[in-house]
Protein backbone atom coordinates (compact mmCIF):
# COMPACT_ATOMS: atom_id res chain seq x y z
CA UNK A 1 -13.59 26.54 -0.06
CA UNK A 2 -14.60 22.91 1.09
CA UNK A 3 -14.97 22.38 4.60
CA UNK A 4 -12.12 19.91 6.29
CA UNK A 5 -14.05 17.53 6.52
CA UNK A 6 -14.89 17.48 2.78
CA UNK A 7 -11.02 18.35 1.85
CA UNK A 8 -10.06 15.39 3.77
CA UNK A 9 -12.69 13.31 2.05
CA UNK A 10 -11.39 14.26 -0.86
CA UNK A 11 -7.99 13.33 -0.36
CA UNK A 12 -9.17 9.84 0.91
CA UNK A 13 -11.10 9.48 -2.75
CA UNK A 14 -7.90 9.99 -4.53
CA UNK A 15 -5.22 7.79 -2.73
CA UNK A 16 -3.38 10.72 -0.79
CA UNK A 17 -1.14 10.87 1.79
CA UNK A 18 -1.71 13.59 4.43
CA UNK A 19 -1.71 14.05 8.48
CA UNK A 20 -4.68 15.62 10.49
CA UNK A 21 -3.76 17.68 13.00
CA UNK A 22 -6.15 18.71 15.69
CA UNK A 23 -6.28 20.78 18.97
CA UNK A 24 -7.49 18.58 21.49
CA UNK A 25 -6.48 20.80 24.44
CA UNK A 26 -5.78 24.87 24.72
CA UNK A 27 -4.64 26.44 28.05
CA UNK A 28 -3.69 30.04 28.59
CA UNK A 29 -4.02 32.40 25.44
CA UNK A 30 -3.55 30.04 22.79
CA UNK A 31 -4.40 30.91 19.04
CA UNK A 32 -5.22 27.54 18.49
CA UNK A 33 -8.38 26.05 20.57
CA UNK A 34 -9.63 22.95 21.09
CA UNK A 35 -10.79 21.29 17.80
CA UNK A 36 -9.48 23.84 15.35
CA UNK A 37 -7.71 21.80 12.87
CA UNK A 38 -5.24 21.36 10.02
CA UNK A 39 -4.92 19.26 7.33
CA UNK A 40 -1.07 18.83 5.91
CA UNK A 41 0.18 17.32 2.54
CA UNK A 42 3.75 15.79 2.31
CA UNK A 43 4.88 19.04 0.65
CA UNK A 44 3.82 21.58 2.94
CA UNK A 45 0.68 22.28 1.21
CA UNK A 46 -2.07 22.88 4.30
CA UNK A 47 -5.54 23.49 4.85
CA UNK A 48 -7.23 24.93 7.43
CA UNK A 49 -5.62 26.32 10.75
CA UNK A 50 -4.69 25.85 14.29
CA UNK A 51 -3.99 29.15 15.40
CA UNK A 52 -1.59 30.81 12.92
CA UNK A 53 2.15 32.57 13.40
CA UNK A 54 4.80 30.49 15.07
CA UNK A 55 2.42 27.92 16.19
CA UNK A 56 1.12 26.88 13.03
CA UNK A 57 4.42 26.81 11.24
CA UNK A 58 6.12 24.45 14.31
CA UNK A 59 2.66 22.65 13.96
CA UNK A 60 3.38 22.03 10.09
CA UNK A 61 6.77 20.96 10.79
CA UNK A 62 5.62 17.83 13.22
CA UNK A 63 3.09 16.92 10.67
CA UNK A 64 4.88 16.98 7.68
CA UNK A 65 7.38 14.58 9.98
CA UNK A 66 4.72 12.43 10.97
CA UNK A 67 3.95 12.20 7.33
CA UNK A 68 7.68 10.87 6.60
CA UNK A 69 7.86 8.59 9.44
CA UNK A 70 4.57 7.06 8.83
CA UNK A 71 3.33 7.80 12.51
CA UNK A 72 0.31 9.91 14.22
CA UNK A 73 1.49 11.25 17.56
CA UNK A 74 0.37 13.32 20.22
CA UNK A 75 2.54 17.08 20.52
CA UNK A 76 2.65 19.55 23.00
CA UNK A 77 3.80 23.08 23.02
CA UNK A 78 4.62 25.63 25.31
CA UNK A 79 3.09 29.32 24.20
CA UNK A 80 5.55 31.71 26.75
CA UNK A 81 8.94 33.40 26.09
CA UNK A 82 10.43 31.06 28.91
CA UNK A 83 11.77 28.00 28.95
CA UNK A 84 13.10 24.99 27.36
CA UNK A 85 10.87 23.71 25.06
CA UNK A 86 9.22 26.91 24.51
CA UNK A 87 8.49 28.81 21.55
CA UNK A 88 9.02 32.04 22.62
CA UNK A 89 5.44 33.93 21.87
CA UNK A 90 3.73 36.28 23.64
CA UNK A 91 0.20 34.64 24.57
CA UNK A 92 1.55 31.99 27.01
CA UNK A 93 -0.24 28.85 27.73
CA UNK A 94 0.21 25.16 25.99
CA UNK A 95 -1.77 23.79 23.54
CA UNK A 96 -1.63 20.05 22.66
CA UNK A 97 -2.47 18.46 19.50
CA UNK A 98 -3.00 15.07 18.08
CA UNK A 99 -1.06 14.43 14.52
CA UNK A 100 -3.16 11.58 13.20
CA UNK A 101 -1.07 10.33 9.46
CA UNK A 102 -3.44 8.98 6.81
CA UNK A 103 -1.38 7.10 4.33
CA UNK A 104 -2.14 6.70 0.87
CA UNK A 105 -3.70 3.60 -0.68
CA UNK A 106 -1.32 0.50 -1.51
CA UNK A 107 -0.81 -0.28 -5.22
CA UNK A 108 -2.20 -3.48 -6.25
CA UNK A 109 -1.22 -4.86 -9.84
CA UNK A 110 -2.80 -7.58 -10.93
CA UNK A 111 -1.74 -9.33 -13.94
CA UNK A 112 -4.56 -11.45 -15.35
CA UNK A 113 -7.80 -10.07 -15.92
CA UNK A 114 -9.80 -13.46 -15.89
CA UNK A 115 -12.18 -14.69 -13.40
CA UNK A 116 -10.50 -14.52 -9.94
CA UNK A 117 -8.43 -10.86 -10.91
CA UNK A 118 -11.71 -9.57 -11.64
CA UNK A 119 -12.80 -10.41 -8.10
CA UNK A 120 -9.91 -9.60 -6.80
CA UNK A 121 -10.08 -6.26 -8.11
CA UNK A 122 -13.32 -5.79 -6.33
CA UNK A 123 -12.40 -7.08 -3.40
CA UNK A 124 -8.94 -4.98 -2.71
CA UNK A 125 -10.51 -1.89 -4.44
CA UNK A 126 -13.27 -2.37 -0.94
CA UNK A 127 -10.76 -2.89 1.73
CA UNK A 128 -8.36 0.06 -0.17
CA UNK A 129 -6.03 -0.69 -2.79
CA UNK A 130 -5.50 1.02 -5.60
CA UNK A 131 -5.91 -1.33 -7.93
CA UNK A 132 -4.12 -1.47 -11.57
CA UNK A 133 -4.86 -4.38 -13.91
CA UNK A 134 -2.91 -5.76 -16.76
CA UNK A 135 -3.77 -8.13 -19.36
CA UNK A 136 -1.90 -8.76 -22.94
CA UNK A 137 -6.02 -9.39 -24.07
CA UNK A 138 -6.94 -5.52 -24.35
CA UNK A 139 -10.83 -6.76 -24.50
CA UNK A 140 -10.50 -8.23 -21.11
CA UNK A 141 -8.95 -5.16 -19.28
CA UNK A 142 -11.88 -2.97 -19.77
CA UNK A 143 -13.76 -1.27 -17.18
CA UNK A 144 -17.07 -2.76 -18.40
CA UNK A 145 -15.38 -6.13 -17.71
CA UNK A 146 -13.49 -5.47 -14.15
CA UNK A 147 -15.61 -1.69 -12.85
CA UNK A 148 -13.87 -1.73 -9.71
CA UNK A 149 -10.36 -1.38 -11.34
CA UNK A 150 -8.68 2.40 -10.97
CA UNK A 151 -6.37 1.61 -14.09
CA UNK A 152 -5.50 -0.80 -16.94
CA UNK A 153 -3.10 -1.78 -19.22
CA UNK A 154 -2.66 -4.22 -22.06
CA UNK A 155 0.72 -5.13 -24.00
CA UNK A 156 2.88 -7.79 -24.32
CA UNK A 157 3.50 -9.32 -20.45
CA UNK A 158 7.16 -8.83 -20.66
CA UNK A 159 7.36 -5.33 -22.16
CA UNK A 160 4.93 -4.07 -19.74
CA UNK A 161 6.51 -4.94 -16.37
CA UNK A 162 9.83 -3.98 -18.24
CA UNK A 163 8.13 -0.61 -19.24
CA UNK A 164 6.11 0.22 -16.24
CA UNK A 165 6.70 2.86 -14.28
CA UNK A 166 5.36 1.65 -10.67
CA UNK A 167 4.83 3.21 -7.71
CA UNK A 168 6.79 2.68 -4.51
CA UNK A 169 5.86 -0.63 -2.44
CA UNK A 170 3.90 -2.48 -5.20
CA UNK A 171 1.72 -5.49 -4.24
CA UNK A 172 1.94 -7.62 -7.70
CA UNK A 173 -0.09 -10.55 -8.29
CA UNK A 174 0.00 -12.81 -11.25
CA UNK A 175 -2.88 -14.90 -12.52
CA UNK A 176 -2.33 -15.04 -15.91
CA UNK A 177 -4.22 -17.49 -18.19
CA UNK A 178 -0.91 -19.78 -19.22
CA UNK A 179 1.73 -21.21 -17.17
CA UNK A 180 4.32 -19.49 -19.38
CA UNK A 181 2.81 -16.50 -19.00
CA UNK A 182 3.07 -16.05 -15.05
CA UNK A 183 6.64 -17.64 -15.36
CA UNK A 184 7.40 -14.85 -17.66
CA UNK A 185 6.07 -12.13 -15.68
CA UNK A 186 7.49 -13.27 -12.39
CA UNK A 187 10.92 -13.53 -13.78
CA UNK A 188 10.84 -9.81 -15.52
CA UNK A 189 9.20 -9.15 -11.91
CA UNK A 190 12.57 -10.02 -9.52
CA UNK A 191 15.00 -9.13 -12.61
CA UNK A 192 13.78 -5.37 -12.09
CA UNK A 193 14.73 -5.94 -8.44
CA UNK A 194 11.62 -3.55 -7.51
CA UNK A 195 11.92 -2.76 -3.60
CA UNK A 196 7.89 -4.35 -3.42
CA UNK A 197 6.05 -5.51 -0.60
CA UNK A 198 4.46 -8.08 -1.96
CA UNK A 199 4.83 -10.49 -5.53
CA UNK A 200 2.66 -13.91 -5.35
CA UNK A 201 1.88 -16.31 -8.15
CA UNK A 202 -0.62 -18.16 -8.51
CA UNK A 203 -0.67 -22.17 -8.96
CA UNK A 204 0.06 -25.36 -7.87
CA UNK A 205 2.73 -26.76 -4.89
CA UNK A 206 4.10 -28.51 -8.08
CA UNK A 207 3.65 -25.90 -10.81
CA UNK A 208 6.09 -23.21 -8.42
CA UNK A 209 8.75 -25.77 -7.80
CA UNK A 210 9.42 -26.13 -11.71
CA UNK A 211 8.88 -22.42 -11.93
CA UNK A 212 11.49 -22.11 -9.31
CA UNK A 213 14.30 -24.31 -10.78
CA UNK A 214 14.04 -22.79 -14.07
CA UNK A 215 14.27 -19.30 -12.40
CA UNK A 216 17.21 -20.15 -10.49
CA UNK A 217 19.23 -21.61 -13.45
CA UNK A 218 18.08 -18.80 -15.16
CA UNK A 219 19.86 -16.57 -12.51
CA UNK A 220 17.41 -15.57 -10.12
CA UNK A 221 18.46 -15.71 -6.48
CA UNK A 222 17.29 -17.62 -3.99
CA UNK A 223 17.05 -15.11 -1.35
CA UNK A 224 14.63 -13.11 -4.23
CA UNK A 225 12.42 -16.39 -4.96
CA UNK A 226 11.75 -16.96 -1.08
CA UNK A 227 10.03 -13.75 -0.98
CA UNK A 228 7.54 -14.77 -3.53
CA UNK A 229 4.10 -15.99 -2.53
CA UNK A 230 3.61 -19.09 -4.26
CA UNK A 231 1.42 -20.23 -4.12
CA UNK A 232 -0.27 -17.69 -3.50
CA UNK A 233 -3.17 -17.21 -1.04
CA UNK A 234 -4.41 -18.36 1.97
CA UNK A 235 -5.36 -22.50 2.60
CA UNK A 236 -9.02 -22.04 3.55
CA UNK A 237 -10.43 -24.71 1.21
CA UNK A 238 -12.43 -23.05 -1.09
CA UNK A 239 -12.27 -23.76 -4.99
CA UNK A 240 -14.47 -21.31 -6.85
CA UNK A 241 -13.15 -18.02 -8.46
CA UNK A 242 -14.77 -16.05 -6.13
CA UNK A 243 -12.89 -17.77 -2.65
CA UNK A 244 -9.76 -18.37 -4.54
CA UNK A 245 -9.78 -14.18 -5.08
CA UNK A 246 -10.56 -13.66 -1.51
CA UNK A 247 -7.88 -16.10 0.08
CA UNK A 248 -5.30 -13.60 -2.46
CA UNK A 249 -6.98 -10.66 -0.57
CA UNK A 250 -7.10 -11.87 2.50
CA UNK A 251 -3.01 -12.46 2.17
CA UNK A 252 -2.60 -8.99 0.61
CA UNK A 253 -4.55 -7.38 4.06
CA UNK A 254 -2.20 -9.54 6.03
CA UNK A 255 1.29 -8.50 4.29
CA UNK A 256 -0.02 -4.80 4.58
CA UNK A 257 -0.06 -5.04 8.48
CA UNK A 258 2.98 -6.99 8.44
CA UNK A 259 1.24 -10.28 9.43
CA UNK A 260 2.07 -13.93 8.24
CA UNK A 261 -0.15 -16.12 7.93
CA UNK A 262 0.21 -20.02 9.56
CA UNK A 263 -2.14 -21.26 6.86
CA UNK A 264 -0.31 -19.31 3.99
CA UNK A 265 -0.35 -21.41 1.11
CA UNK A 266 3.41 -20.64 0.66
CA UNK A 267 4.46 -21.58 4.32
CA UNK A 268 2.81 -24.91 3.91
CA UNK A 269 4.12 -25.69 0.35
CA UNK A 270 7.66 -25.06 1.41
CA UNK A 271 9.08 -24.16 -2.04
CA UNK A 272 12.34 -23.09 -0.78
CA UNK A 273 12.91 -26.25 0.77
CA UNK A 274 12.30 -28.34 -1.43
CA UNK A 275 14.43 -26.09 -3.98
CA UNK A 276 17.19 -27.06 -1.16
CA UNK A 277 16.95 -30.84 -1.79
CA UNK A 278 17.62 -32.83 -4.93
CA UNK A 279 15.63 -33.00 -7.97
C-alpha cells in the first residue's frame, strides 16, 4: 500500500478533491497520537488512520464536511463517557486534529488552439488547471502541438459547447481564429446558462461592443453579458502571444481567489456601459 504521503500525491496528480486530517495533539489515552493521519475522499473512501472505533468514524464525518463546505478547520474531541461534547469511549483524554481540504483542480477550456491558447495551456496547466482544449482544426489540438493540455477536442464550435458535458465551475476562454467564430461560441456559451466561474473573449474594446449588440438582439441578457470578460485579460501592455496568454492567466488566478482586477481589461473597456448608451 502507498504511504500517505504518496496516496496524497497521487490524488494531487489526478485533480482530486480530498481533506487531510492529522493529529496534532493527543492527551489522555487516545487511539489517535500526534501525527497519525487520514486521508478522506468526498465519498467516504479513507486512507490511513487516526486511531480507529468511534473516533475515526466522528473524524470521517468532519472531514467529509470540510470537503462539502470547502473549508480546513481545526476539531477537538473529548475521549470520556462524560460530558457534553463527549463521545462517550472508554480511554478518556482529547485529541485535536487539523482537517486541512485540498480541492480539486479548476477546469480550464480553452477554445482556440493557436498561438496564445497554446501558451495559455502551459501556463494554467503550471499554476493548476486542468486544462481542456478545443479547436474545430483537429491538426491543431494535438498533444504534439499544445503537451501541456490534459484533454482535447475538435468538432464544429457550436456542436461542441452544445454537446459537452462540462464539469462544475468551468473557466472558458475563447480565442478562436475568426471573429465569427468566438461570437458563435460565446453565444452557445450563455444560451446553455452553465453556472461557470469564469467566460472571457478575447478582442478588441470595439470588436465586444458589436459582439454585444448582436447578442442582446439576439436575446442574450444583459445581466449574462456583464459577466463576460471582454476583453479579456489583464492591461499590462504587452503584445506578443506569449504576454497576451499570461495577462488571460493572470485574470484566471485572480477570478479563482475571488479577486478583481483594477487594470482588468473589461473594467476599463466598460462594455456594459456603453451597451447602456446609444448606438
Amino acid at each position: 500500500m502507498d504511504s500517505t504521503y504518496q496516496y496524497v500525491a497521487k490524488l494531487e496528480q489526478e485533480g482530486h478533491e480530498f481533506a487531510v486530517c492529522t493529529v496534532i495533539d493527543a492527551q489522555g489515552s487516545s487511539p489517535g497520537r500526534t501525527s497519525f493521519k487520514m486521508v478522506v475522499l468526498p465519498d467516504g473512501t479513507q486512507h490511513g488512520t487516526v486511531g480507529g472505533g468511534k473516533l475515526e468514524l466522528t473524524v470521517l464525518g468532519a472531514a467529509r464536511d470540510a470537503i462539502a463546505e470547502g473549508k480546513s478547520r481545526i476539531v477537538t474531541f473529548d475521549l470520556s463517557q462524560d460530558g457534553k461534547d463527549s463521545l462517550g469511549m472508554l480511554c478518556g483524554g482529547r485529541v485535536t486534529l487539523y482537517i486541512e481540504y485540498v480541492g480539486s483542480r479548476p477546469l480550464l477550456y480553452i477554445y482556440g488552439a493557436g498561438h496564445v491558447g497554446r501558451f495559455l495551456a502551459t501556463f494554467a496547466s503550471l499554476v493548476g488547471f486542468e486544462v481542456t482544449v478545443l479547436d474545430d482544426r483537429p491538426e491543431f489540438a494535438t498533444p504534439g502541438r499544445i503537451p501541456d493540455a490534459h484533454h482535447f477536442l475538435t468538432g464544429d464550435f457550436v456542436e461542441l459547447v452544445q454537446t459537452t458535458a462540462y464539469g462544475p465551475q468551468g473557466y472558458h476562454v475563447i480565442l478562436t481564429d475568426k471573429h465569427v467564430s468566438d461570437e458563435r461560441v460565446l453565444q452557445a456559451l450563455l444560451e446553455r446558462k452553465l453556472e461557470n466561474r469564469y467566460v472571457g473573449m478575447i478582442g478588441s474594446r470595439s470588436k465586444t461592443l458589436e459582439i454585444f449588440r448582436r447578442l442582446e438582439i439576439a436575446g442574450i441578457g444583459r445581466e449574462a453579458l456583464a459577466h463576460v470578460y471582454a476583453p479579456v485579460g489583464i492591461d499590462h501592455g504587452g503584445q506578443t502571444a506569449e504576454e497576451i496568454a499570461l495577462a488571460i492567466c493572470t485574470e484566471l488566478v485572480a477570478a479563482r481567489h475571488d479577486h478583481t482586477l483594477a487594470d482588468s481589461m473589461k473594467n476599463r473597456a466598460n462594455i456594459i456601459g456603453l451597451l447602456e448608451s446609444k448606438p
